[in-house]
C-alpha atoms as a PDB file:
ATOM      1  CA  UNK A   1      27.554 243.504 -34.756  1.00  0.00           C
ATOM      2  CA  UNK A   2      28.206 241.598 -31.497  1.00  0.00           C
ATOM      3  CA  UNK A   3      27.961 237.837 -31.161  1.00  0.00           C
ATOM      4  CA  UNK A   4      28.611 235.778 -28.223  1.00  0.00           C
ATOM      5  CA  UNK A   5      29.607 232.760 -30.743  1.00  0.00           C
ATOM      6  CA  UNK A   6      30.236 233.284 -33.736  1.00  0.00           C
ATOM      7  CA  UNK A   7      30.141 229.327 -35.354  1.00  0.00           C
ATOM      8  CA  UNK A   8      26.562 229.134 -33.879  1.00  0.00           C
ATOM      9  CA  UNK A   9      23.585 228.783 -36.640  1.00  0.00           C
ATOM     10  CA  UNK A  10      21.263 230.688 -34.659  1.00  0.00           C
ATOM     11  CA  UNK A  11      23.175 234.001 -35.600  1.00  0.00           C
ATOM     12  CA  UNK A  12      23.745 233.594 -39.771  1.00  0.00           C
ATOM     13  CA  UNK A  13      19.968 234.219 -40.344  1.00  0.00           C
ATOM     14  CA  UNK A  14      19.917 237.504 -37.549  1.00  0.00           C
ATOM     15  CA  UNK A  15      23.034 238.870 -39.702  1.00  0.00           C
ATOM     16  CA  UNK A  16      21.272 238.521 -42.986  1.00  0.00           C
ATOM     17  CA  UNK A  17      18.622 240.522 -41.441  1.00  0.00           C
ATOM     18  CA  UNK A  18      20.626 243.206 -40.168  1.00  0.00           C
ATOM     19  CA  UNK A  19      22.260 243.281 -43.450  1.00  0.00           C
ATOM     20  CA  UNK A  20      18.780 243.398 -45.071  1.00  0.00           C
ATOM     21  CA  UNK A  21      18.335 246.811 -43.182  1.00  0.00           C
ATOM     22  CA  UNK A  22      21.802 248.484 -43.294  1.00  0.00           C
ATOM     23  CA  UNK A  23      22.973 247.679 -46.750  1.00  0.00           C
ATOM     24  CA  UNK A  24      20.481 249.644 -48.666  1.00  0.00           C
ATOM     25  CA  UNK A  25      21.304 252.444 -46.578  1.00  0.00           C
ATOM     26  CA  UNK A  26      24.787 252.588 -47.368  1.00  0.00           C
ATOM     27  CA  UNK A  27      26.287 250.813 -44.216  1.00  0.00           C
ATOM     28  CA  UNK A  28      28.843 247.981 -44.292  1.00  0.00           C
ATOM     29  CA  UNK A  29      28.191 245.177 -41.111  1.00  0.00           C
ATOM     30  CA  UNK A  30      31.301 244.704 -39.326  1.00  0.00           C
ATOM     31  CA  UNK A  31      31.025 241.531 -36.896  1.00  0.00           C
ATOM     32  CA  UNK A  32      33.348 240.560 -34.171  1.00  0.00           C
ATOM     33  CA  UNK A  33      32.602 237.634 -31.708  1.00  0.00           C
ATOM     34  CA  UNK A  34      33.257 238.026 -28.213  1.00  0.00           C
ATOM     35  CA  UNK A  35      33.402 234.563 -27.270  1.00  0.00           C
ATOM     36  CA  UNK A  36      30.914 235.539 -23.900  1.00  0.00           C
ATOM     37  CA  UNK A  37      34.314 236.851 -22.155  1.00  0.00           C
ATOM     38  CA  UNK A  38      33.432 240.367 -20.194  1.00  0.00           C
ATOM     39  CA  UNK A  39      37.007 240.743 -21.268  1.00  0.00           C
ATOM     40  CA  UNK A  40      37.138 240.620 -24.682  1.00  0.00           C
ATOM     41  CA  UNK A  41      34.071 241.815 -25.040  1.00  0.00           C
ATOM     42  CA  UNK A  42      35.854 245.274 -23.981  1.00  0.00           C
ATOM     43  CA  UNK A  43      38.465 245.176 -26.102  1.00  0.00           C
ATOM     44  CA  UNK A  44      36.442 245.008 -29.471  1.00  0.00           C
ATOM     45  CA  UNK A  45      34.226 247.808 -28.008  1.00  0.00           C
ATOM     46  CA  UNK A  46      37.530 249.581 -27.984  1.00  0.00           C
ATOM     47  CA  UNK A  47      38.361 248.692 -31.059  1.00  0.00           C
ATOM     48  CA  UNK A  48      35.265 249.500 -32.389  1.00  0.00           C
ATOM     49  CA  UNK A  49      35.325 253.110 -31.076  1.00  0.00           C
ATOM     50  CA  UNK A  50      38.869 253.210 -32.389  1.00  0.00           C
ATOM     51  CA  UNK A  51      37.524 252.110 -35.957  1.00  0.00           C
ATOM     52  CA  UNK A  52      34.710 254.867 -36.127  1.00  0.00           C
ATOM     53  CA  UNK A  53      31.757 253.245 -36.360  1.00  0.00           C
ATOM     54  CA  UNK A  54      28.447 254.589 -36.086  1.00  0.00           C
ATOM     55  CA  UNK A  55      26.558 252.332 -34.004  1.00  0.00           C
ATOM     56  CA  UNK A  56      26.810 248.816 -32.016  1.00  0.00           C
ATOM     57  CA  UNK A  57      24.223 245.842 -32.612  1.00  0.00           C
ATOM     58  CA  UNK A  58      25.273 244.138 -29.262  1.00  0.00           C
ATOM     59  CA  UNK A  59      23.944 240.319 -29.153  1.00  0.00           C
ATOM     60  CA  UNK A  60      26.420 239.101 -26.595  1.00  0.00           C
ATOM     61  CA  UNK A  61      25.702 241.570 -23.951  1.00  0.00           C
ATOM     62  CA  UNK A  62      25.229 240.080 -19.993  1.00  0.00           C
ATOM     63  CA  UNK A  63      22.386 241.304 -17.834  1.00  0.00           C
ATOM     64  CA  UNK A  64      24.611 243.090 -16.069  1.00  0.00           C
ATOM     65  CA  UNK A  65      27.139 244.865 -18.662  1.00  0.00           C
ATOM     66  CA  UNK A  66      28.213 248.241 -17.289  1.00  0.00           C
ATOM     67  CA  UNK A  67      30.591 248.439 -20.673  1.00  0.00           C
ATOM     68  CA  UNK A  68      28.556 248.872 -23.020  1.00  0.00           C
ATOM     69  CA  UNK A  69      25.707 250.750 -20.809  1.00  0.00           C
ATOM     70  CA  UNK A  70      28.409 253.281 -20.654  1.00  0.00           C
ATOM     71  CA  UNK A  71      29.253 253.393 -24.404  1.00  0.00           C
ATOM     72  CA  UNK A  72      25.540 253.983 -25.282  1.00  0.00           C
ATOM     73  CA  UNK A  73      24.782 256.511 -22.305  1.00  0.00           C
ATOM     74  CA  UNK A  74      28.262 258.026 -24.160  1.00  0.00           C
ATOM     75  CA  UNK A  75      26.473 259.001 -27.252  1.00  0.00           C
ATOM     76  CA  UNK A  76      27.280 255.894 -29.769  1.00  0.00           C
ATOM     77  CA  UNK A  77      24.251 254.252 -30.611  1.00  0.00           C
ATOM     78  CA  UNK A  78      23.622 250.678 -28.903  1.00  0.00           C
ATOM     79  CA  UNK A  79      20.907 248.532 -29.409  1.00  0.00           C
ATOM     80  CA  UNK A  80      21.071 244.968 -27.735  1.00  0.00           C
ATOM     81  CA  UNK A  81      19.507 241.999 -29.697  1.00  0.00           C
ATOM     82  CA  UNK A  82      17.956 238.610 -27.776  1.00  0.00           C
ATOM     83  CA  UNK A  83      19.418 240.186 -24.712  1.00  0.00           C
ATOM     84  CA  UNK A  84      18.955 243.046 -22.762  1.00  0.00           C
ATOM     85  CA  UNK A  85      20.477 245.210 -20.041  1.00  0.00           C
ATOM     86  CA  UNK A  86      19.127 245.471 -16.627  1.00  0.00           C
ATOM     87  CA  UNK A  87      18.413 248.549 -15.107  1.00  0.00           C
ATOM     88  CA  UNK A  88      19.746 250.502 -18.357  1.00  0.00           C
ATOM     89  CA  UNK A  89      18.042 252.420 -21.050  1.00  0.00           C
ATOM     90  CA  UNK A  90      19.500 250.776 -23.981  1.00  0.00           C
ATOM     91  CA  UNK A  91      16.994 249.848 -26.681  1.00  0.00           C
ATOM     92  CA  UNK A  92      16.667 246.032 -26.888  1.00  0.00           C
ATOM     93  CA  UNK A  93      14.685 243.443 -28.920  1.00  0.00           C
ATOM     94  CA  UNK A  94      13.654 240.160 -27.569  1.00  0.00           C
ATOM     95  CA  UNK A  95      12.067 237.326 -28.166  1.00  0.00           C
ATOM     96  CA  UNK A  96       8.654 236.403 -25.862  1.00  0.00           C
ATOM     97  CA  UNK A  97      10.092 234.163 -23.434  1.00  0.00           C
ATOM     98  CA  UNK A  98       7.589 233.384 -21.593  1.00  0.00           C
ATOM     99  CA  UNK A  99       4.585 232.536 -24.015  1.00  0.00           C
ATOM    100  CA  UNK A 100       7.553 230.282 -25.503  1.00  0.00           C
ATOM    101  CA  UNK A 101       8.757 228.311 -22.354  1.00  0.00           C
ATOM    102  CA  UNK A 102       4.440 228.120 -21.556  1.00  0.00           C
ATOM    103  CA  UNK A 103       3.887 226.976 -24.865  1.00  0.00           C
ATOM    104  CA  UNK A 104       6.028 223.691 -24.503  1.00  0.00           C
ATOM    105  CA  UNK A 105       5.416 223.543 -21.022  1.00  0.00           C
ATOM    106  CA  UNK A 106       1.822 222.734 -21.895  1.00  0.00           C
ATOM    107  CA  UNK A 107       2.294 220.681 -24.901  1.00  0.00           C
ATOM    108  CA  UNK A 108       4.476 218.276 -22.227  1.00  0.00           C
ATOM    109  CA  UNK A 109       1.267 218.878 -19.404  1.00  0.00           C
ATOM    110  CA  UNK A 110      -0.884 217.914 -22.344  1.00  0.00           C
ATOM    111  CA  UNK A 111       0.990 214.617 -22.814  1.00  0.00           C
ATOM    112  CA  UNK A 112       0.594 213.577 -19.020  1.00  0.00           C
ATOM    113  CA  UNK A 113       4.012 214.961 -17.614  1.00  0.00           C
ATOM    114  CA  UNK A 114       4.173 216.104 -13.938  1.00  0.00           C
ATOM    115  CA  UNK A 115       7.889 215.254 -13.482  1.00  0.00           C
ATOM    116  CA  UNK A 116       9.098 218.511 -15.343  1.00  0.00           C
ATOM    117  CA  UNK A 117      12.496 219.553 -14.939  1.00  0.00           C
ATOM    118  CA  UNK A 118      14.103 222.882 -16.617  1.00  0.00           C
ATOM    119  CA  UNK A 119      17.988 222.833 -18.023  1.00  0.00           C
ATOM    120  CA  UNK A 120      17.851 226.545 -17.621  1.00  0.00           C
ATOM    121  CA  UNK A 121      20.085 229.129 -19.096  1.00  0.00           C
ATOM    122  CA  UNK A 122      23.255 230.904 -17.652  1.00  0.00           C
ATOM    123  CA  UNK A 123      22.694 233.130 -14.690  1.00  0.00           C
ATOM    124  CA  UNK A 124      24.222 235.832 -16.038  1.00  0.00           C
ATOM    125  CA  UNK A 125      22.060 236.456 -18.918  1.00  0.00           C
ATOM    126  CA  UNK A 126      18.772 238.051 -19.908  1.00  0.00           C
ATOM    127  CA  UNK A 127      17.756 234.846 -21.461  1.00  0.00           C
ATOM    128  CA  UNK A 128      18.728 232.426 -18.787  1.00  0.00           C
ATOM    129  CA  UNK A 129      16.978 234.676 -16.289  1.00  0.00           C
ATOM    130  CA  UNK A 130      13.545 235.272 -17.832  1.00  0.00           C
ATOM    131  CA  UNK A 131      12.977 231.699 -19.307  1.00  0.00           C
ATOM    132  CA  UNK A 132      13.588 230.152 -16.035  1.00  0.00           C
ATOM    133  CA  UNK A 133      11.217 232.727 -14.044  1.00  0.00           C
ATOM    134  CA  UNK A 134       8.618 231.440 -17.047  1.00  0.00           C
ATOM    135  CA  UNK A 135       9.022 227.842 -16.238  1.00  0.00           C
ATOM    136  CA  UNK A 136       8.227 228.255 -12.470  1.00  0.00           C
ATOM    137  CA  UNK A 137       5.592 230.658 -13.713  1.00  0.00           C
ATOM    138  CA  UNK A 138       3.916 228.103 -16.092  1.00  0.00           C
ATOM    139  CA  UNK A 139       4.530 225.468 -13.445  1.00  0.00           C
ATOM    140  CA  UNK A 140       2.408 227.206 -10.528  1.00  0.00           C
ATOM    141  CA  UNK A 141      -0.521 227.982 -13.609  1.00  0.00           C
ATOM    142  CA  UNK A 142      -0.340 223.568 -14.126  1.00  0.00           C
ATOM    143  CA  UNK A 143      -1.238 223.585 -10.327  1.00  0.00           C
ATOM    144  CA  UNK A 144       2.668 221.820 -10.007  1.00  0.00           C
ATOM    145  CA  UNK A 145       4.683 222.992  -7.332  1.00  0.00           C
ATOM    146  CA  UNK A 146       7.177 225.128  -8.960  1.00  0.00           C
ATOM    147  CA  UNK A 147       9.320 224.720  -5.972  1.00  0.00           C
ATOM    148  CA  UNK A 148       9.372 220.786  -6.402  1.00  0.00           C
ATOM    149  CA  UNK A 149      10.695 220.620  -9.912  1.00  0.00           C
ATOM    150  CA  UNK A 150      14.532 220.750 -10.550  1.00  0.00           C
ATOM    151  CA  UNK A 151      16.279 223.327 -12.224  1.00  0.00           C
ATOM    152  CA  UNK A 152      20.273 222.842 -13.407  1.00  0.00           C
ATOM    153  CA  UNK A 153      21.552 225.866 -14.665  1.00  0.00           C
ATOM    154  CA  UNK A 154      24.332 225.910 -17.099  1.00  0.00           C
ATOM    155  CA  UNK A 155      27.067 227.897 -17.134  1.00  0.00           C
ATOM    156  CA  UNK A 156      27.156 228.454 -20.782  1.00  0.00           C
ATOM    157  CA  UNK A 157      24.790 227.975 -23.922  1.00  0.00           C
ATOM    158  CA  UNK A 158      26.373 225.070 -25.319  1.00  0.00           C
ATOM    159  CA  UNK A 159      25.778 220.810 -25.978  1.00  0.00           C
ATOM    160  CA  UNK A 160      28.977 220.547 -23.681  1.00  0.00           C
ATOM    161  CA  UNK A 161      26.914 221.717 -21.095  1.00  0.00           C
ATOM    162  CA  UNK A 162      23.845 220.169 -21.865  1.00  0.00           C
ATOM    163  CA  UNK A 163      25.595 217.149 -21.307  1.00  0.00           C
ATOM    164  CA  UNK A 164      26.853 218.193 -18.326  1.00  0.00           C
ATOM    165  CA  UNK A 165      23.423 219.986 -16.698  1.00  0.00           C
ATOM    166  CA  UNK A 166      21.494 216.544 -18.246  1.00  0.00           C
ATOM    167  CA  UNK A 167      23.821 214.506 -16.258  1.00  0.00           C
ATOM    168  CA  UNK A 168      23.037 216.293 -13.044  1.00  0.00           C
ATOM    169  CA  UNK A 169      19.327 216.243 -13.498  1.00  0.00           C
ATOM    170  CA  UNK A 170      19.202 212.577 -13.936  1.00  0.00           C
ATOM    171  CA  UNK A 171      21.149 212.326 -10.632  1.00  0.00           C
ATOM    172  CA  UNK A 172      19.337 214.240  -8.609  1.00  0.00           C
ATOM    173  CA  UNK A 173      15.819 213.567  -9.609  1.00  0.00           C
ATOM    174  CA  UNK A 174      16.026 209.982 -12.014  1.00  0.00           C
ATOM    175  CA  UNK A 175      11.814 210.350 -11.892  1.00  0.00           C
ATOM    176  CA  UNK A 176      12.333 213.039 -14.189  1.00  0.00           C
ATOM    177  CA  UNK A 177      10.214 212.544 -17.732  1.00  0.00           C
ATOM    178  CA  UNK A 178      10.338 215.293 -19.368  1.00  0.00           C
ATOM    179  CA  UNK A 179      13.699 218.531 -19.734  1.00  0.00           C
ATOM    180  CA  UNK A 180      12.548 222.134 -21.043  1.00  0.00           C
ATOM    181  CA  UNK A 181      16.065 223.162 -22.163  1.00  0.00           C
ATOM    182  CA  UNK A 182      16.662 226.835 -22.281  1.00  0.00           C
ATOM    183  CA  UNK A 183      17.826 226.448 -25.880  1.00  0.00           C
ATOM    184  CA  UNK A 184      18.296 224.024 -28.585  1.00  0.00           C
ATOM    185  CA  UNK A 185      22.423 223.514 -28.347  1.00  0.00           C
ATOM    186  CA  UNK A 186      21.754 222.747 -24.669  1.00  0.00           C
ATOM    187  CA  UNK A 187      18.937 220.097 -25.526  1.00  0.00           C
ATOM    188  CA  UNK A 188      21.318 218.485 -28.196  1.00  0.00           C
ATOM    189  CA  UNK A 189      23.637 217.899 -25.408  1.00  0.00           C
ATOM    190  CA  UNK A 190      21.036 216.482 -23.210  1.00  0.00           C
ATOM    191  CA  UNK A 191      20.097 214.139 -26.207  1.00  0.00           C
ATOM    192  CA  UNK A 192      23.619 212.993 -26.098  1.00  0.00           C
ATOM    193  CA  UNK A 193      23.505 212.278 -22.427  1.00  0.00           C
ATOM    194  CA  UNK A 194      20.388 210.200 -21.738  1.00  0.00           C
ATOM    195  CA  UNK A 195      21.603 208.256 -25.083  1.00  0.00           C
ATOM    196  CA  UNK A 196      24.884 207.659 -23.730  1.00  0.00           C
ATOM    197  CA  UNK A 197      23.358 206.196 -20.824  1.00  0.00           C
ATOM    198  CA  UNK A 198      20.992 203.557 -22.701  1.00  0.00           C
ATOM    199  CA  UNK A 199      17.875 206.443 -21.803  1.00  0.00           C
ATOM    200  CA  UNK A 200      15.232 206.761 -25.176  1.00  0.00           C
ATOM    201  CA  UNK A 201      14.031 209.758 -26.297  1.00  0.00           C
ATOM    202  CA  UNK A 202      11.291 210.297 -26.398  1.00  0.00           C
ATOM    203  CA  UNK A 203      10.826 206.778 -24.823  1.00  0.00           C
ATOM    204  CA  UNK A 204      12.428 207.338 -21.724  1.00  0.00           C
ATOM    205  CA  UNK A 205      12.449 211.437 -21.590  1.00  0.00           C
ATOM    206  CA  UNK A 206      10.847 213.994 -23.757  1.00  0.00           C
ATOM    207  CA  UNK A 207      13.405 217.106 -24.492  1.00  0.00           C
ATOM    208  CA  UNK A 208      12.219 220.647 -25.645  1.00  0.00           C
ATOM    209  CA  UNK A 209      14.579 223.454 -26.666  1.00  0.00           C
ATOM    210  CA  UNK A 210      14.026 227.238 -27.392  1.00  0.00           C
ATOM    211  CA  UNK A 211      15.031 228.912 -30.804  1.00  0.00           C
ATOM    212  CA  UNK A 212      14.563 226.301 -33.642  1.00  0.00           C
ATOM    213  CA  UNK A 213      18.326 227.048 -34.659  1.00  0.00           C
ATOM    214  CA  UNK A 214      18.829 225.787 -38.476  1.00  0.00           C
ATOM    215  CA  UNK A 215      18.988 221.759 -39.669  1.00  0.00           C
ATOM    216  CA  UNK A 216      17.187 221.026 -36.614  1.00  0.00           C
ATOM    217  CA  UNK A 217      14.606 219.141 -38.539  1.00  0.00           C
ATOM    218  CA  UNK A 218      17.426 216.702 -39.835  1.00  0.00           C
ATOM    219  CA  UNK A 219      18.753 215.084 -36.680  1.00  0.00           C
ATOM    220  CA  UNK A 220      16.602 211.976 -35.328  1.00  0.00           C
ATOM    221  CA  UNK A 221      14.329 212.499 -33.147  1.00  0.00           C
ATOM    222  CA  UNK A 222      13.224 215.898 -34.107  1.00  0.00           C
ATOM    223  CA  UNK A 223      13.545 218.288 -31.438  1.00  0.00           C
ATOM    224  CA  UNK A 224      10.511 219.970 -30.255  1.00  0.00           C
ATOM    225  CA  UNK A 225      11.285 223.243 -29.933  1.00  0.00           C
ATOM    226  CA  UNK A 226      10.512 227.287 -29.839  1.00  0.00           C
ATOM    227  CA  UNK A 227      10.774 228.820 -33.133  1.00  0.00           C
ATOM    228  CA  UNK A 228      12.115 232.631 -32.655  1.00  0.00           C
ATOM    229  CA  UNK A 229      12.038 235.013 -35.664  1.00  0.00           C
ATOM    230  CA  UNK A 230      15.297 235.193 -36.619  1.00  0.00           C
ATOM    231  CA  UNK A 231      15.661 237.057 -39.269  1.00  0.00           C
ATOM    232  CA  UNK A 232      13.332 239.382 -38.162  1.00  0.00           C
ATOM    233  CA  UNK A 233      15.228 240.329 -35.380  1.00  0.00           C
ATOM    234  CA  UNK A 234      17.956 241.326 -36.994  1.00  0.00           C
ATOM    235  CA  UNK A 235      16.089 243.232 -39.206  1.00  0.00           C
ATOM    236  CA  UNK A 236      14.230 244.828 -36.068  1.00  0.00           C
ATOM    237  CA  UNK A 237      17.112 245.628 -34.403  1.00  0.00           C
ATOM    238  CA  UNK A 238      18.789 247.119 -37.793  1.00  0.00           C
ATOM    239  CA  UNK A 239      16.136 249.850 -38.013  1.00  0.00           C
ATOM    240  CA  UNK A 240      15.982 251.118 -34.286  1.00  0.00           C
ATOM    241  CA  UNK A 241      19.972 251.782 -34.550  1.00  0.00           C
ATOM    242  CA  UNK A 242      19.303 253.412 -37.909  1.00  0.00           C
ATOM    243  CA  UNK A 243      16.752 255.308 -36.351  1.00  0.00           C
ATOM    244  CA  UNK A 244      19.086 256.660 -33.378  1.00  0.00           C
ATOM    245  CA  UNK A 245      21.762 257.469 -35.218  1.00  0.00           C
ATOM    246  CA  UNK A 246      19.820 259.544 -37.463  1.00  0.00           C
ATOM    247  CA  UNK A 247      18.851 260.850 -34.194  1.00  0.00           C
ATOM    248  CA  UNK A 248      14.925 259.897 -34.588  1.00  0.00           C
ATOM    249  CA  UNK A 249      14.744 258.762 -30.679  1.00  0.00           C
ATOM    250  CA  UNK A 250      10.751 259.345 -30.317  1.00  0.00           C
ATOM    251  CA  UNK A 251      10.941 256.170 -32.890  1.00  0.00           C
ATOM    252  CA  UNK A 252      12.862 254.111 -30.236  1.00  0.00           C
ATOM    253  CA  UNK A 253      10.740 251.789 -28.203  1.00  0.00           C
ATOM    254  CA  UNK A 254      13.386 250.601 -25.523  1.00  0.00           C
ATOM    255  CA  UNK A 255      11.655 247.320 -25.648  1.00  0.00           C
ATOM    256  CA  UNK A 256      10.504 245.176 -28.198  1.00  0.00           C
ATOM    257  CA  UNK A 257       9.077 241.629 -27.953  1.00  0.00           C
ATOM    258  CA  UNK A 258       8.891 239.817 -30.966  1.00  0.00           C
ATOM    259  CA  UNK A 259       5.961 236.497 -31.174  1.00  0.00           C
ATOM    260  CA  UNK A 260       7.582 233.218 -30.915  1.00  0.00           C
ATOM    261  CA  UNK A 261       5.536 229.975 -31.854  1.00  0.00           C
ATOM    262  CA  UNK A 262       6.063 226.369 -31.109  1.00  0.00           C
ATOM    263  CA  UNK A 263       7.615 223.718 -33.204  1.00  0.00           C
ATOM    264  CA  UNK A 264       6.276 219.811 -32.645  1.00  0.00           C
ATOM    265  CA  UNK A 265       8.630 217.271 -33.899  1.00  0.00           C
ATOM    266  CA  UNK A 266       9.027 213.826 -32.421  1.00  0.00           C
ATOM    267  CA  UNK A 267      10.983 214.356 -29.097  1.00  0.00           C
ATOM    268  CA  UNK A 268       7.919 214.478 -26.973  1.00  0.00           C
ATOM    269  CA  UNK A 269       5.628 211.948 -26.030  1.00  0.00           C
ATOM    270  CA  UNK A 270       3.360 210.258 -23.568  1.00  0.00           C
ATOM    271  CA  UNK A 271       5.399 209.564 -20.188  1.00  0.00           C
ATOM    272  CA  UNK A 272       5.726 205.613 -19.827  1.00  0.00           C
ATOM    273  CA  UNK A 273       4.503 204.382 -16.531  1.00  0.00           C
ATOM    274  CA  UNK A 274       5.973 202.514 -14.208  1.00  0.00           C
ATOM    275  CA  UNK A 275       5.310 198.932 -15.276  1.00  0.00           C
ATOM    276  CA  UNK A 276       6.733 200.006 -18.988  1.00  0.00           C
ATOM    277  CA  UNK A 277      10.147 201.143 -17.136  1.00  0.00           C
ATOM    278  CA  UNK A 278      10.586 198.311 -16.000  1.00  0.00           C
ATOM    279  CA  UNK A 279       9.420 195.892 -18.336  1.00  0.00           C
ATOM    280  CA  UNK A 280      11.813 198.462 -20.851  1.00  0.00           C
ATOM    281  CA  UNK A 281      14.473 197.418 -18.148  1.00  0.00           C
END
């Protein structure tokens, strides 16, 4: 089993559902982090070839990963998990992106935003990719121009760069009210930004992330946020690599899309006007 980062609480309840799935069959999880390097990412494949085992759960994978496209097109069985591959065969299970990022994106319409930005996701990965083309998708089906909103992209999925992507938003477009962050360790970071700067939320700016990682009910405000099936997915993604390496492939969708539902906690509200700003000021 793959993961990008290893001390993130998104991935303990994916494991325990891959676990669910393998154990009773008689296979042993072994789980290596990659640290999202391309490098080192190829040196545990090699190790992992080197070790014997009998199939790869890869949730670390890029977009674009020739490395382990090769390894699966080699015979070892690969299935990717919250990411996928483009232009490759390799099974993968995802979340639904895009009822996810329209979901919030109406809850924050609903509340009388227009001034929508989107902290999106690294460039390089299936879930940066396709939760950003949602945004400007559920922006044009407002009647916003998609165009017309910001988007910062960060160059990794963490609160460092939430803080850093948050930072640029505000100083490029300080009309901004409401940030759909591409996940929830991004829109922690953003939290920390607009607080550090005297900016309320969800006074000042309503934040929205995308996963519902674990404890987030216990910081203040509550993030709103996506809730993705975690466990599930592992669990999914556990029984299509059992199923190709006992060589069942008509079993295999390539893709599965697993439901995703939204989350309301207290970081959204109402947009104050004007005249509040500055009487807040």
């Amino acid at each position: 089993v793959m993961l990008p980062d290893i001390t993130n609480t998104l991935f303990p309840p994916i494991v325990r559902g891959i676990e669910s799935v393998l154990e009773p069959r008689g296979y042993a999880s072994m789980i290596v982090n990659t640290d999202s390097s391309a490098d080192r990412e190829r040196q545990l494949i090699d190790v992992l070839r080197e070790r014997g085992v009998d199939g790869i759960i890869h949730a670390a994978v890029l977009s674009s990963d020739p490395t382990i496209a090769d390894v699966a097109e080699s015979g070892l069985p690969v299935v990717t998990l919250n990411r996928r591959i483009d232009g490759s065969n390799v099974p993968y299970v995802i979340n639904d992106e895009s009822f996810g990022i329209r979901a919030v994106f109406a809850l924050l319409h609903s509340h009388g935003h227009r001034r929508i930005a989107h902290l999106a996701g690294p460039a390089d990965l299936s879930t940066g990719q396709l939760r950003r083309v949602a945004f400007k998708k559920a922006a044009r089906e407002f009647g916003l121009q998609a165009d017309d909103l910001l988007i910062e992209t960060s160059l990794r999925f963490d609160e460092d760069e939430g803080r850093r992507a948050a930072a640029a938003i505000h100083a490029k477009a300080p009309e901004t009210t409401a940030v759909v962050c591409a996940n929830d360790r991004l829109a922690l970071g953003a939290m920390q930004h607009f607080k550090s700067i005297g900016m309320d939320c969800p006074g000042d700016v309503s934040i929205t992330g995308f996963n519902d990682m674990p404890f987030l009910n216990m910081i203040s405000p509550g993030l709103t946020t996506v809730r993705v099936q975690q466990f599930r997915a592992g669990a999914k993604a556990a029984s299509l690599l059992l199923d190709l390496i006992d060589g069942k492939t008509d079993r295999v969708a390539q893709e599965t899309i697993l439901p995703v539902h939204i989350v309301e906690r207290e970081s959204v509200a109402r947009p104050r006007s004007a005249v509040d700003r500055r009487l807040a000021g």
